[in-house]
N, C-alpha and C. Protein backbone atom coordinates (compact mmCIF):
# COMPACT_ATOMS: atom_id res chain seq x y z
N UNK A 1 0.84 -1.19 0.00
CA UNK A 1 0.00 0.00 0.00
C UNK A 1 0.88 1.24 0.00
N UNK A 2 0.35 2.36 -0.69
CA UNK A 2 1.34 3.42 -1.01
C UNK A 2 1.37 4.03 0.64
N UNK A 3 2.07 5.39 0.69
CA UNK A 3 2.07 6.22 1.76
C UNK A 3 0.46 6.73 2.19
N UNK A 4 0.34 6.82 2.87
CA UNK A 4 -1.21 7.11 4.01
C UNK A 4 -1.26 9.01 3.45
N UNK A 5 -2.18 9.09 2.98
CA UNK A 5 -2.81 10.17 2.50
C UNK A 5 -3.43 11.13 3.64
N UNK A 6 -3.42 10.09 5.19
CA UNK A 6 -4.42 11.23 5.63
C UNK A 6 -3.05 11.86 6.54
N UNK A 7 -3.61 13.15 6.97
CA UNK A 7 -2.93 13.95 7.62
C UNK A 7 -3.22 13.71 8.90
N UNK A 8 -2.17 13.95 10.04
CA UNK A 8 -1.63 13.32 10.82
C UNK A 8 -2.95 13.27 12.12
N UNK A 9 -3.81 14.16 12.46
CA UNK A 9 -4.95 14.13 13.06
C UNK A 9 -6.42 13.49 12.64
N UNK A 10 -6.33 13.19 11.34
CA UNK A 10 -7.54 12.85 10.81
C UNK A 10 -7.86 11.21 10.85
N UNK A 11 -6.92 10.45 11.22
CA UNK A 11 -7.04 8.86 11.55
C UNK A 11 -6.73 8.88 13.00
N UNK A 12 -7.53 8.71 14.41
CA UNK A 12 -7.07 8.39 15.59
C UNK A 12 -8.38 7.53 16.00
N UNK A 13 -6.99 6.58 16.82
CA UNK A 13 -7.86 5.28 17.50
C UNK A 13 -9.09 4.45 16.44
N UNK A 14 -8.19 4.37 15.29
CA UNK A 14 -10.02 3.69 14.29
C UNK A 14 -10.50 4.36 13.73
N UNK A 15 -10.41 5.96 14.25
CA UNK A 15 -12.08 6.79 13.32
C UNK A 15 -11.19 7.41 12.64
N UNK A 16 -11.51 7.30 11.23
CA UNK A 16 -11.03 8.35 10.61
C UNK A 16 -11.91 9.62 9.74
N UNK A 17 -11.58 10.64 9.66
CA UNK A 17 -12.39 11.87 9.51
C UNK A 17 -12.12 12.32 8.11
N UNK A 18 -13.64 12.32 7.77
CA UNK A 18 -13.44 12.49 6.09
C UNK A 18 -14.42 14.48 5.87
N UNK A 19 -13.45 15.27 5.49
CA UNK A 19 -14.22 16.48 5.29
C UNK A 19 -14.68 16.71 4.23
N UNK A 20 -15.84 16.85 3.75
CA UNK A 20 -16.29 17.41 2.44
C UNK A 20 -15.71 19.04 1.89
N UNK A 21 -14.87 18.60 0.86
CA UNK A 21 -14.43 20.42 0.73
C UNK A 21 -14.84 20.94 -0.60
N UNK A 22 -14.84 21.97 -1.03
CA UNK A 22 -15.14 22.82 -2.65
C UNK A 22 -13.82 22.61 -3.04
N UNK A 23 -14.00 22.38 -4.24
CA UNK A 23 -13.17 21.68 -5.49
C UNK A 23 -11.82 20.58 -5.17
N UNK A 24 -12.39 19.61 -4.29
CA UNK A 24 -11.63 18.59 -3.93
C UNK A 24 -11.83 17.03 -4.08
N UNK A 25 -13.16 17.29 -5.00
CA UNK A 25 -13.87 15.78 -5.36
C UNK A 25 -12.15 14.50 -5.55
N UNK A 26 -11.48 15.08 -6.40
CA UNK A 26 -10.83 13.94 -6.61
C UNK A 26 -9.77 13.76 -5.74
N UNK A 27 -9.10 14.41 -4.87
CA UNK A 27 -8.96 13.89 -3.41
C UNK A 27 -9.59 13.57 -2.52
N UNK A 28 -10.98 13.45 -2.54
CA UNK A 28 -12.30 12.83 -1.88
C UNK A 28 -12.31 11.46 -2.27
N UNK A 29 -12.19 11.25 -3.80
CA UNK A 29 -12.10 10.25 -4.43
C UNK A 29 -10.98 9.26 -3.55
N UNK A 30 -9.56 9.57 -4.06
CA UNK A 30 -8.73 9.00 -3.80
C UNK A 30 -8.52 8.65 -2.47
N UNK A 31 -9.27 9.73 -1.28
CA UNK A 31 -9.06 9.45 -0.14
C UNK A 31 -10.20 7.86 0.36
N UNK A 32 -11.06 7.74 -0.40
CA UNK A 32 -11.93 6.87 -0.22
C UNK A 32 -11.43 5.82 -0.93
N UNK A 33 -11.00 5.38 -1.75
CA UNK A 33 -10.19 4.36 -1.98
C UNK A 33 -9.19 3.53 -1.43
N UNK A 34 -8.39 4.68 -0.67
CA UNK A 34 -7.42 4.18 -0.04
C UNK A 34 -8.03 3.75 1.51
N UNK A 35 -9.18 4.58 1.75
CA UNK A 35 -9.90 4.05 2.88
C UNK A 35 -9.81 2.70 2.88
N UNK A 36 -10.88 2.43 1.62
CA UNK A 36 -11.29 1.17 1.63
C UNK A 36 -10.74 -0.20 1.87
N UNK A 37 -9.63 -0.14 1.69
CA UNK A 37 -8.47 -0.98 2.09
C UNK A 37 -7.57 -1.11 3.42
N UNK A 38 -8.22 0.17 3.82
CA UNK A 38 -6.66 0.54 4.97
C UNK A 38 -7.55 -0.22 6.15
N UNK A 39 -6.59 -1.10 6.70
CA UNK A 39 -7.74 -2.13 8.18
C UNK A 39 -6.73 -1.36 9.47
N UNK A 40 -6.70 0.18 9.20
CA UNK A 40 -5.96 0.85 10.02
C UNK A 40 -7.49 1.56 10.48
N UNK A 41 -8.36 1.62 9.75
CA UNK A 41 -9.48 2.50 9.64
C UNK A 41 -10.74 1.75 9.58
N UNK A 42 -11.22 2.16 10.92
CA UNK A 42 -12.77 1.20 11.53
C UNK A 42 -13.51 1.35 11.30
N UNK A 43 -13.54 2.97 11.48
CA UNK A 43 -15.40 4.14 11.43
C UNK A 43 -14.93 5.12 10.79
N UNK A 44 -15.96 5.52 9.74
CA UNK A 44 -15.32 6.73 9.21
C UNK A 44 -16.58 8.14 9.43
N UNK A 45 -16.21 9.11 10.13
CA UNK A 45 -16.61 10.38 10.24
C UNK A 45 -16.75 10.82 8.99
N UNK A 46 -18.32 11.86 8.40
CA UNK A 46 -18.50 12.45 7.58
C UNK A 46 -18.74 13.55 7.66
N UNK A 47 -17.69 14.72 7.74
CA UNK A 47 -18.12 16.07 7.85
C UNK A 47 -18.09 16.60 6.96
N UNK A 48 -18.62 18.48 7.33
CA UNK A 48 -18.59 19.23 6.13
C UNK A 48 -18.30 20.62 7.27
N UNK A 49 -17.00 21.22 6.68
CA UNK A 49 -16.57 22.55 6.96
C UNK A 49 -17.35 23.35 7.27
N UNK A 50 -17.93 23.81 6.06
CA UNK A 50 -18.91 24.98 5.59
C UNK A 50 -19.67 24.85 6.64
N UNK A 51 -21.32 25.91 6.10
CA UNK A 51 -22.26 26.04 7.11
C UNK A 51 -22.97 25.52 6.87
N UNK A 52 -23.62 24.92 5.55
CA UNK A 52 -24.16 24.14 4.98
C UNK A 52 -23.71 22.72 4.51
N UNK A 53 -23.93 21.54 4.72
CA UNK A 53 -23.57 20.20 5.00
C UNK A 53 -24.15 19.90 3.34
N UNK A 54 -22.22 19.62 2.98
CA UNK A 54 -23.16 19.24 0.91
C UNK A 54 -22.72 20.03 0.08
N UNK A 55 -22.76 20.81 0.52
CA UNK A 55 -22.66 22.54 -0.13
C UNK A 55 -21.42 22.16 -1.25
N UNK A 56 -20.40 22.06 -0.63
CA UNK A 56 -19.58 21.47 -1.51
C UNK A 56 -19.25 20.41 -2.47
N UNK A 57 -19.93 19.56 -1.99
CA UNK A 57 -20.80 18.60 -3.01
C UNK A 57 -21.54 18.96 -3.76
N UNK A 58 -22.39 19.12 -3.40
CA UNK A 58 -23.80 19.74 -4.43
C UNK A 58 -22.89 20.61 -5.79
N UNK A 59 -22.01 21.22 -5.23
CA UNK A 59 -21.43 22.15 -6.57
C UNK A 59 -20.59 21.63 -7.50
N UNK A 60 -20.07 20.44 -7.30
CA UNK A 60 -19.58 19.60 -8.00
C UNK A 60 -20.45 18.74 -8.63
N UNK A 61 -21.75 18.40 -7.83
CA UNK A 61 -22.93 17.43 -8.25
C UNK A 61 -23.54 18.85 -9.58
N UNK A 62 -23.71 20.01 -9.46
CA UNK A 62 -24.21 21.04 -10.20
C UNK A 62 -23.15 20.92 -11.40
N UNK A 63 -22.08 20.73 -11.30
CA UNK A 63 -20.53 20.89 -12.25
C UNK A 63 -20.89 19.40 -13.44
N UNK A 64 -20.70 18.34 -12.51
CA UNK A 64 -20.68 17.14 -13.21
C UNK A 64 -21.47 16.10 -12.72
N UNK A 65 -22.75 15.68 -12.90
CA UNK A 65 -23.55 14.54 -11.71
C UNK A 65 -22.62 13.48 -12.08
N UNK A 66 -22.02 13.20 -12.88
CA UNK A 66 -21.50 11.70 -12.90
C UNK A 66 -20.47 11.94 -11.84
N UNK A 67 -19.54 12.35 -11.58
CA UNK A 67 -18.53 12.69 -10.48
C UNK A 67 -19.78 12.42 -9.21
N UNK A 68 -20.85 12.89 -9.15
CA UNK A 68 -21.40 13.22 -7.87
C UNK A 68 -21.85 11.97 -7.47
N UNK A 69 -22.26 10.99 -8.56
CA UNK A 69 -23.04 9.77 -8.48
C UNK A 69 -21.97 9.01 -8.09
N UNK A 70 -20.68 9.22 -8.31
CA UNK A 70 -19.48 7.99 -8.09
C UNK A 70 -18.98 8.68 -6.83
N UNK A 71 -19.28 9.29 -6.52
CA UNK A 71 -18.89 9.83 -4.90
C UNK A 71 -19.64 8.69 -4.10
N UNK A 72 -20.79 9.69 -4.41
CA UNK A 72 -22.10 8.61 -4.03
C UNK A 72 -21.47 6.92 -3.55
N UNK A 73 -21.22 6.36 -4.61
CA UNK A 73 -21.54 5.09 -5.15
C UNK A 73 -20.11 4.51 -4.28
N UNK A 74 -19.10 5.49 -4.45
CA UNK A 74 -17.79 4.90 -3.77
C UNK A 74 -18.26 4.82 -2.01
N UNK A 75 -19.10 5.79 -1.38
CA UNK A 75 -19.06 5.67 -0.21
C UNK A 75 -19.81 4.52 0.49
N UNK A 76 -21.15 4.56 -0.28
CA UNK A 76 -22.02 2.77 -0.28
C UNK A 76 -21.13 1.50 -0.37
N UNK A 77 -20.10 2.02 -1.44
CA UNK A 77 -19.29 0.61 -1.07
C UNK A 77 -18.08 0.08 0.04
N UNK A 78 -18.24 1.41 0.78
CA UNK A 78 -16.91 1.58 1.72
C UNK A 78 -17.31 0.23 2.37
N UNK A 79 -16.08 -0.35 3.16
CA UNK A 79 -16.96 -1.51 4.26
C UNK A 79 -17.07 -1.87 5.54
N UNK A 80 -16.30 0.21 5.99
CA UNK A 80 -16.75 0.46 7.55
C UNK A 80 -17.70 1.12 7.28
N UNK A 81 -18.28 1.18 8.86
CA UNK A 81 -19.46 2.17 9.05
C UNK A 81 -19.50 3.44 9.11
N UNK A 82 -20.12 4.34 8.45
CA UNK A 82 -19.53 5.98 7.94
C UNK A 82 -21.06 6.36 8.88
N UNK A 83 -19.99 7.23 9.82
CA UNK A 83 -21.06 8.59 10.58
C UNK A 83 -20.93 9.73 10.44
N UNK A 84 -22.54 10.25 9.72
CA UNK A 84 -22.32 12.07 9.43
C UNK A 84 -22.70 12.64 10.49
N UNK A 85 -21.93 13.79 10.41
CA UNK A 85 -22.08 14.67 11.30
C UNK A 85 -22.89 15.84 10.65
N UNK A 86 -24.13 16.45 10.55
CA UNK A 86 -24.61 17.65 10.25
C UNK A 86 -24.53 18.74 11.45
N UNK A 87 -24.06 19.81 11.33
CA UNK A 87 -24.17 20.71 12.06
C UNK A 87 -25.43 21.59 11.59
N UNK A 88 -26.01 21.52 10.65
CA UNK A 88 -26.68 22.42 10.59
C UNK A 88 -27.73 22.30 8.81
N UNK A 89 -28.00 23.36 8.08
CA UNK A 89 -28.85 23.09 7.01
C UNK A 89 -28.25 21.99 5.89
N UNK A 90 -28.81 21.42 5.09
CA UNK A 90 -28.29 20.13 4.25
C UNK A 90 -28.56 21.12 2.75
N UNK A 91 -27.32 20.89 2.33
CA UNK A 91 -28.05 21.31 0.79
C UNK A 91 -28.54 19.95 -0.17
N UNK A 92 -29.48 20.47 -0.83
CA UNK A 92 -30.20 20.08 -1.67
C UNK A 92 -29.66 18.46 -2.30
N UNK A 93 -28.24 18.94 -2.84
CA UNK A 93 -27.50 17.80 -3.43
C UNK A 93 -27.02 16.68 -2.77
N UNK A 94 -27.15 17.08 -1.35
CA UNK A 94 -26.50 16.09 -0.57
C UNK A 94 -26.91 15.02 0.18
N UNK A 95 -28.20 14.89 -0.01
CA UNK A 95 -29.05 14.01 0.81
C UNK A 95 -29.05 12.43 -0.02
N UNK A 96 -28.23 12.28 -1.38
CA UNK A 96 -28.21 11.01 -1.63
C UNK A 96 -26.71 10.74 -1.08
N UNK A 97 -25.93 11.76 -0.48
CA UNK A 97 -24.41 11.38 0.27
C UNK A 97 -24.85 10.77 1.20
N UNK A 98 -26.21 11.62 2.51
CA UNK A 98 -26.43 11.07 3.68
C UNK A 98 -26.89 9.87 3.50
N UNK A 99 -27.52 9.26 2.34
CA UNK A 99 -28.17 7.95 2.56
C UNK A 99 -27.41 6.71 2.34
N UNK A 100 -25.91 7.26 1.95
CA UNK A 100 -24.95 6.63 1.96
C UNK A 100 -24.29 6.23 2.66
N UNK A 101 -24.48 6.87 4.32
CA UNK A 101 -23.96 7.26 4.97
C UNK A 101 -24.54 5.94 6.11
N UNK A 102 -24.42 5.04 7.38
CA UNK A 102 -25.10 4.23 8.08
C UNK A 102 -26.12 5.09 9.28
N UNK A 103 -25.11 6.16 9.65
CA UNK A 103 -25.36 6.35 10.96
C UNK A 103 -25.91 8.15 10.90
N UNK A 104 -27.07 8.86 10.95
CA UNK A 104 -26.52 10.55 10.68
C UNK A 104 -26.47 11.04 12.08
N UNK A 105 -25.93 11.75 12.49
CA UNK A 105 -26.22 12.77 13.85
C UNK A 105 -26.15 13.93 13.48
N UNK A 106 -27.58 14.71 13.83
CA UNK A 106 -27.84 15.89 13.47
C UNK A 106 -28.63 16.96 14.39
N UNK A 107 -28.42 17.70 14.39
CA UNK A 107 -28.50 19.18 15.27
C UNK A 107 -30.16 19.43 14.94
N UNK A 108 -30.70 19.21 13.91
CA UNK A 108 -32.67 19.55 13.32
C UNK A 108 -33.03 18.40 13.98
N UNK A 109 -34.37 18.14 13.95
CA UNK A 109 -35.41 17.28 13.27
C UNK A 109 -35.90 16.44 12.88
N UNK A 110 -35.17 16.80 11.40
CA UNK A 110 -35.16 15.74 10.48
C UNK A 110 -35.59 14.46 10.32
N UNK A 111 -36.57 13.46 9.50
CA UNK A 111 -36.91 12.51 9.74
C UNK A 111 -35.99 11.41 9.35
N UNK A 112 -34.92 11.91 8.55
CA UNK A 112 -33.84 10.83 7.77
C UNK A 112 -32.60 10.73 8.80
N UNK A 113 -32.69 11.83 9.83
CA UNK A 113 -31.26 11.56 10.99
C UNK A 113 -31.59 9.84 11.88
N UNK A 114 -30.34 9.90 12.50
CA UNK A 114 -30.74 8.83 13.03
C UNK A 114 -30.97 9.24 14.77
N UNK A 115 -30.10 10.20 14.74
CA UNK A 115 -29.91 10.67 16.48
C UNK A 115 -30.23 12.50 16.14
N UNK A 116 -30.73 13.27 16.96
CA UNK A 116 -30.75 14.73 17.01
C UNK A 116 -30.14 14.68 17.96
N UNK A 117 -28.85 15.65 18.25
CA UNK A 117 -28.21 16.14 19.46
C UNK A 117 -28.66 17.43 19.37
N UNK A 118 -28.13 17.98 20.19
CA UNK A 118 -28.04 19.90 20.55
C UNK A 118 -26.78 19.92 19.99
N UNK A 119 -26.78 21.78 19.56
CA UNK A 119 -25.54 21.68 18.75
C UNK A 119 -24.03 21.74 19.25
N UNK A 120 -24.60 22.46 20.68
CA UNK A 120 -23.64 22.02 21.56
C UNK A 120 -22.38 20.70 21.67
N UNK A 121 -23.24 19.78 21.28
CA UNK A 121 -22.64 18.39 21.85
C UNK A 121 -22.53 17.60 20.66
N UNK A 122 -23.02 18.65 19.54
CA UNK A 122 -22.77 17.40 18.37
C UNK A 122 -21.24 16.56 18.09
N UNK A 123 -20.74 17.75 17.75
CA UNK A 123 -19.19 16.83 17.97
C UNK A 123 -18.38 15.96 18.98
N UNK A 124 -19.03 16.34 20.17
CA UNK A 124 -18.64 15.27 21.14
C UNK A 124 -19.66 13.95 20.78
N UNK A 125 -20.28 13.90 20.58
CA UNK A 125 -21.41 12.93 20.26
C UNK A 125 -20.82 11.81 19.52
N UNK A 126 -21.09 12.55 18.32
CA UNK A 126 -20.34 11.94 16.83
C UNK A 126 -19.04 11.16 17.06
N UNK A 127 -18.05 11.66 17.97
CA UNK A 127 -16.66 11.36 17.90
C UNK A 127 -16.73 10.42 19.31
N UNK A 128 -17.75 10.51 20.33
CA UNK A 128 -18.28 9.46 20.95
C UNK A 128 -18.50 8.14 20.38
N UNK A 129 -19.50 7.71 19.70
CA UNK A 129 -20.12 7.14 18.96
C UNK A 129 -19.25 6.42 18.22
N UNK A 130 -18.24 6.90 17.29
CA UNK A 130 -17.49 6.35 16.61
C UNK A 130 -16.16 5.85 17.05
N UNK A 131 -15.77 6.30 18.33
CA UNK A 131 -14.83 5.64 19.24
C UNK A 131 -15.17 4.43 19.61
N UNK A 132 -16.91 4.41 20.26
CA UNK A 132 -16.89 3.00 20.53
C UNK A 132 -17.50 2.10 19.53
N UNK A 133 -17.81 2.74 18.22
CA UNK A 133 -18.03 1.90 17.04
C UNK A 133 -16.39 0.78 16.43
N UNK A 134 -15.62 1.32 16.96
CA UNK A 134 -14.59 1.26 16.58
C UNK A 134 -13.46 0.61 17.63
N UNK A 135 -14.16 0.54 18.88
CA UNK A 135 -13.00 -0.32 19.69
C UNK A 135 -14.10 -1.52 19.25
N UNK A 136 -14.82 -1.90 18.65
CA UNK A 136 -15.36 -3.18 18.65
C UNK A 136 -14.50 -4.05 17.35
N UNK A 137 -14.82 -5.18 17.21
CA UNK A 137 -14.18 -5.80 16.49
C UNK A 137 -14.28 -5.33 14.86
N UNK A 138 -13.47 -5.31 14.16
CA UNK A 138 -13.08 -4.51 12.90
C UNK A 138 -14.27 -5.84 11.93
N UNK A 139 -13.75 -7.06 12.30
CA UNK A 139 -14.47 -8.05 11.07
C UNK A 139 -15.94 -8.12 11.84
N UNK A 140 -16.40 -8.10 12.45
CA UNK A 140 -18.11 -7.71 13.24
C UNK A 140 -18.75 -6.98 12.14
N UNK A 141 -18.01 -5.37 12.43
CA UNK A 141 -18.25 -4.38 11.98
C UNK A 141 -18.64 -4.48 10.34
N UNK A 142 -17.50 -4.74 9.81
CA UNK A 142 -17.92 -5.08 8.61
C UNK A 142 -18.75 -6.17 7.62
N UNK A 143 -18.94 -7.66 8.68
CA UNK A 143 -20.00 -8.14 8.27
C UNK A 143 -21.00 -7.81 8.82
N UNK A 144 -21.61 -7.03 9.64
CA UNK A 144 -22.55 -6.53 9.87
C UNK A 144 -23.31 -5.50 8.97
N UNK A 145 -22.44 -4.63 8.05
CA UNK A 145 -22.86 -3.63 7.71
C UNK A 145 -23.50 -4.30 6.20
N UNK A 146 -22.35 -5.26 5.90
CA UNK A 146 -22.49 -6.33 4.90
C UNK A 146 -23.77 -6.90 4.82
N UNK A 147 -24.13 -7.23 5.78
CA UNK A 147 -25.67 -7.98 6.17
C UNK A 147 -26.41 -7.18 6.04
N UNK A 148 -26.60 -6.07 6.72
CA UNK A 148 -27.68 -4.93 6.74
C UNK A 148 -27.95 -4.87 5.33
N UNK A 149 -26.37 -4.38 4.24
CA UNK A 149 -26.99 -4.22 2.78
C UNK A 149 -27.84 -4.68 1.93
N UNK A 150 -27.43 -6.38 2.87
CA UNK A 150 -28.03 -7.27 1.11
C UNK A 150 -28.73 -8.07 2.16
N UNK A 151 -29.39 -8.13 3.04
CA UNK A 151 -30.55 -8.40 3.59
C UNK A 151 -32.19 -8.12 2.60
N UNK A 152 -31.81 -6.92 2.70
CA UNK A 152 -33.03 -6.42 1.68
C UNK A 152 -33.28 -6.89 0.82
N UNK A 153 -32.37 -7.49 0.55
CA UNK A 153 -32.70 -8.12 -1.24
C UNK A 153 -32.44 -9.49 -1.11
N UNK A 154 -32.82 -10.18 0.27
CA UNK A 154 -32.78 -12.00 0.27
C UNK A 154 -33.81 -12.05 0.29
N UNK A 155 -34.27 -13.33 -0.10
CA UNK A 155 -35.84 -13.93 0.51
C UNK A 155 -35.83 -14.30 1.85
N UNK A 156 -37.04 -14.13 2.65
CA UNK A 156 -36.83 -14.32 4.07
C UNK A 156 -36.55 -15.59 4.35
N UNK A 157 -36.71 -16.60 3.69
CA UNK A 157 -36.63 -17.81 3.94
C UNK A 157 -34.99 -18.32 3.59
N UNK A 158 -34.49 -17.19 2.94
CA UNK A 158 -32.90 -17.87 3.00
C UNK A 158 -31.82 -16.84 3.87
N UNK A 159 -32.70 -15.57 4.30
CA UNK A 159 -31.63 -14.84 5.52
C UNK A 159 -31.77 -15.37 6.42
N UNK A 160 -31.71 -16.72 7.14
CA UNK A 160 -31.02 -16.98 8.19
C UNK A 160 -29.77 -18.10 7.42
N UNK A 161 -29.82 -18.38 6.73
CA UNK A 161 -28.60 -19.45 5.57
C UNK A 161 -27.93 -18.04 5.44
N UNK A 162 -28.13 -17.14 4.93
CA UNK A 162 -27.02 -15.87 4.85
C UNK A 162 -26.31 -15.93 6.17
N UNK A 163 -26.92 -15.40 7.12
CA UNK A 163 -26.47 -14.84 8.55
C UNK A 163 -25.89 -15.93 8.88
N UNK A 164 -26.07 -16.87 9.07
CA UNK A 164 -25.59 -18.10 9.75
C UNK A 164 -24.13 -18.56 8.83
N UNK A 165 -24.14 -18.64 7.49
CA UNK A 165 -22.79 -18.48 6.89
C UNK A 165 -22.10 -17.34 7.08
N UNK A 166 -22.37 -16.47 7.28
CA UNK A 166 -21.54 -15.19 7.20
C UNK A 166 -21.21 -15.39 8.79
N UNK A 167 -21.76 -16.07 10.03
CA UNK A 167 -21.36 -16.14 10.76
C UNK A 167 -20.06 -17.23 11.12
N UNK A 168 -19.99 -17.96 10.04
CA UNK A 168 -18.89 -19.29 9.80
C UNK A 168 -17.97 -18.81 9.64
N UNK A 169 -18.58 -17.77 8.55
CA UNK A 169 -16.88 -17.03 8.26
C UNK A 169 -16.10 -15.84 9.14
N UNK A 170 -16.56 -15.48 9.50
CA UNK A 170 -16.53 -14.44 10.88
C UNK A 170 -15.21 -15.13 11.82
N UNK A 171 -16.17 -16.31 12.28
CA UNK A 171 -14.96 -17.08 13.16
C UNK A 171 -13.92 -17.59 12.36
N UNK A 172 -14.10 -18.30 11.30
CA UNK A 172 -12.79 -18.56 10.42
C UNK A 172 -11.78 -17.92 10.85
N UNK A 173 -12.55 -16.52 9.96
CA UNK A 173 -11.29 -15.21 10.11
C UNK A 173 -10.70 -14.69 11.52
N UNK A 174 -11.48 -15.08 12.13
CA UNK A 174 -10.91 -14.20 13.60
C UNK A 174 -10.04 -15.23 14.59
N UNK A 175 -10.62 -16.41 13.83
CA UNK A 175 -9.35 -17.76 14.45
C UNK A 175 -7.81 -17.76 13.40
N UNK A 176 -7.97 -17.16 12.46
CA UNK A 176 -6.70 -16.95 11.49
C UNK A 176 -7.01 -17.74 10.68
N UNK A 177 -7.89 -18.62 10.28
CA UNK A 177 -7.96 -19.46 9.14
C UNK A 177 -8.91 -19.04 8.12
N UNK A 178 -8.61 -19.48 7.30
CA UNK A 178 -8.90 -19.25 5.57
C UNK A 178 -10.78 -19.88 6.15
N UNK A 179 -11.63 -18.86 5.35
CA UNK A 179 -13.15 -19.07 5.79
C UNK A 179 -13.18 -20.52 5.04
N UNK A 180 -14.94 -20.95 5.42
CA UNK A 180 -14.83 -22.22 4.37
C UNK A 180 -15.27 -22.02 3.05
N UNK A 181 -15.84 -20.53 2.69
CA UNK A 181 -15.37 -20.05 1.41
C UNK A 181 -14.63 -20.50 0.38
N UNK A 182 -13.36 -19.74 0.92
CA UNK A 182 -12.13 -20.12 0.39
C UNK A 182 -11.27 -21.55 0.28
N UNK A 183 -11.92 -22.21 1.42
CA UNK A 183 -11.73 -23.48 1.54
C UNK A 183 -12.28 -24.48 0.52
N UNK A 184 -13.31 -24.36 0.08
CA UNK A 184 -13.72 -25.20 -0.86
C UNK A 184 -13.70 -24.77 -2.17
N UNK A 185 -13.19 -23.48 -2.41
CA UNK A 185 -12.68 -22.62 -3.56
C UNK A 185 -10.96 -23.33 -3.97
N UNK A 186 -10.43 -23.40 -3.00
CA UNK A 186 -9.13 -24.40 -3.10
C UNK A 186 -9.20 -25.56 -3.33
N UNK A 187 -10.17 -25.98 -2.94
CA UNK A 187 -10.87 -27.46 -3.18
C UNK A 187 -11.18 -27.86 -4.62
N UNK A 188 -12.03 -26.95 -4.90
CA UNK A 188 -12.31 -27.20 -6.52
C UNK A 188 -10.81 -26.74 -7.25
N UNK A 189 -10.24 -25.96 -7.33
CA UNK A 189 -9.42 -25.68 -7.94
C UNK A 189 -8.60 -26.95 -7.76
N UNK A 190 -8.18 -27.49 -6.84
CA UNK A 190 -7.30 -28.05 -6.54
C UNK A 190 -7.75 -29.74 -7.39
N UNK A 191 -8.89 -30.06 -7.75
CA UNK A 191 -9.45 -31.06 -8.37
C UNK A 191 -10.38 -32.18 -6.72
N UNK A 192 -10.21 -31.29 -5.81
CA UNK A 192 -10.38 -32.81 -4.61
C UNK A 192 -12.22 -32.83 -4.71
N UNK A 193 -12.85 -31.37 -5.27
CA UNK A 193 -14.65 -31.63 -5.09
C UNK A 193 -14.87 -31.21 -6.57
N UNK A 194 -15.99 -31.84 -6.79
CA UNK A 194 -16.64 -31.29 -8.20
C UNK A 194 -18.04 -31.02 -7.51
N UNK A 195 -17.87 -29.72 -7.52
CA UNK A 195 -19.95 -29.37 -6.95
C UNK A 195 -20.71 -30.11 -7.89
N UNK A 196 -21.93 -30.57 -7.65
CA UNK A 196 -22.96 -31.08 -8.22
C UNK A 196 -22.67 -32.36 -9.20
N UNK A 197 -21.58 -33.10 -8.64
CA UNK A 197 -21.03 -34.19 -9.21
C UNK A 197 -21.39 -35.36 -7.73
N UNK A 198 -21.99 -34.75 -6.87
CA UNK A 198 -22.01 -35.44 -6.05
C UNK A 198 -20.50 -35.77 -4.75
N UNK A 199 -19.51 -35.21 -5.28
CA UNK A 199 -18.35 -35.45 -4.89
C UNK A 199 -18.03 -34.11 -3.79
């Protein structure tokens, strides 16, 4: 993996802090990529500078939607759990970022937040929250979020065969061994099973 992109405060203890800025999409980009990989990084914080949460988005989403849609699309696929922080009004463009987003904490209302704080305490909140999102186990975390996704789209009669494999592999990994995934992926390759050969 190349050199660590983030600056020296923005990764501590697990959370790392992602700022939305004006005309920085493709270091947004790149910083989310390298996220995605780094198992240095548990929970990821979603802020925005400005006064308006987006704002800077949205003007890039106004510039080019395809850039805005692969923002979008890169953060859905991250495979920690991303918490926004709103301090305050959402622009317009940004509400398909928040739904990208697992967790929102927000200072309004709102029926799409998940928590309203006072604005007081939002940032202690947020950076609460994601501390102890993040002393928890890293492979939990991520098959969990995993599950949540594609839950929606099982038949009910085969999400507990999901959950219950994804729980096989869980321990695999956290005992150090290769899941049974991969295990019978070596298997076939290797000539020892032929699926549906009976063997």
């Amino acid at each position: 993996m190349s050199a660590s992109p983030y600056a020296p405060d923005d990764l501590v203890e697990g959370v790392l802090t992602i700022r939305l800025q004006v005309n920085a999409m493709n270091k947004l980009m790149a910083l989310l990529s390298f996220a995605q990989a780094d198992e240095n990084v548990n929970v990821i914080v979603l802020r925005d500078e400005g006064e308006q949460f987006g704002a800077s988005h949205g003007s890039a989403a106004d510039t080019d939607p395809k850039v805005s849609h692969q923002f979008v699309q890169r953060l859905r696929d991250l495979p920690q759990p991303i918490v926004a922080m709103v301090p305050g009004h959402i622009h317009d463009q940004a509400l398909a970022v928040l739904q990208a987003c697992d967790i929102v904490l927000a200072t309004g209302q709102d029926d799409w937040s998940t928590l309203s704080v006072p604005a007081s305490e939002l940032e202690e909140q947020t950076y609460k929250l994601a501390r102890e999102l993040a002393s928890k186990d890293p492979l939990i975390l991520r098959f969990t979020k995993k599950t949540v996704q594609q839950v929606a789209s099982i038949a009910w009669e085969d999400i507990l065969s999901f959950t219950t494999a994804q729980q096989a592999e869980i321990k695999s990994l956290q005992a150090g061994q290769p899941s049974p995934r991969a295990l019978a992926i070596e298997s076939f390759l290797a000539g020892k099973s032929k699926p549906g050969a009976g063997a």
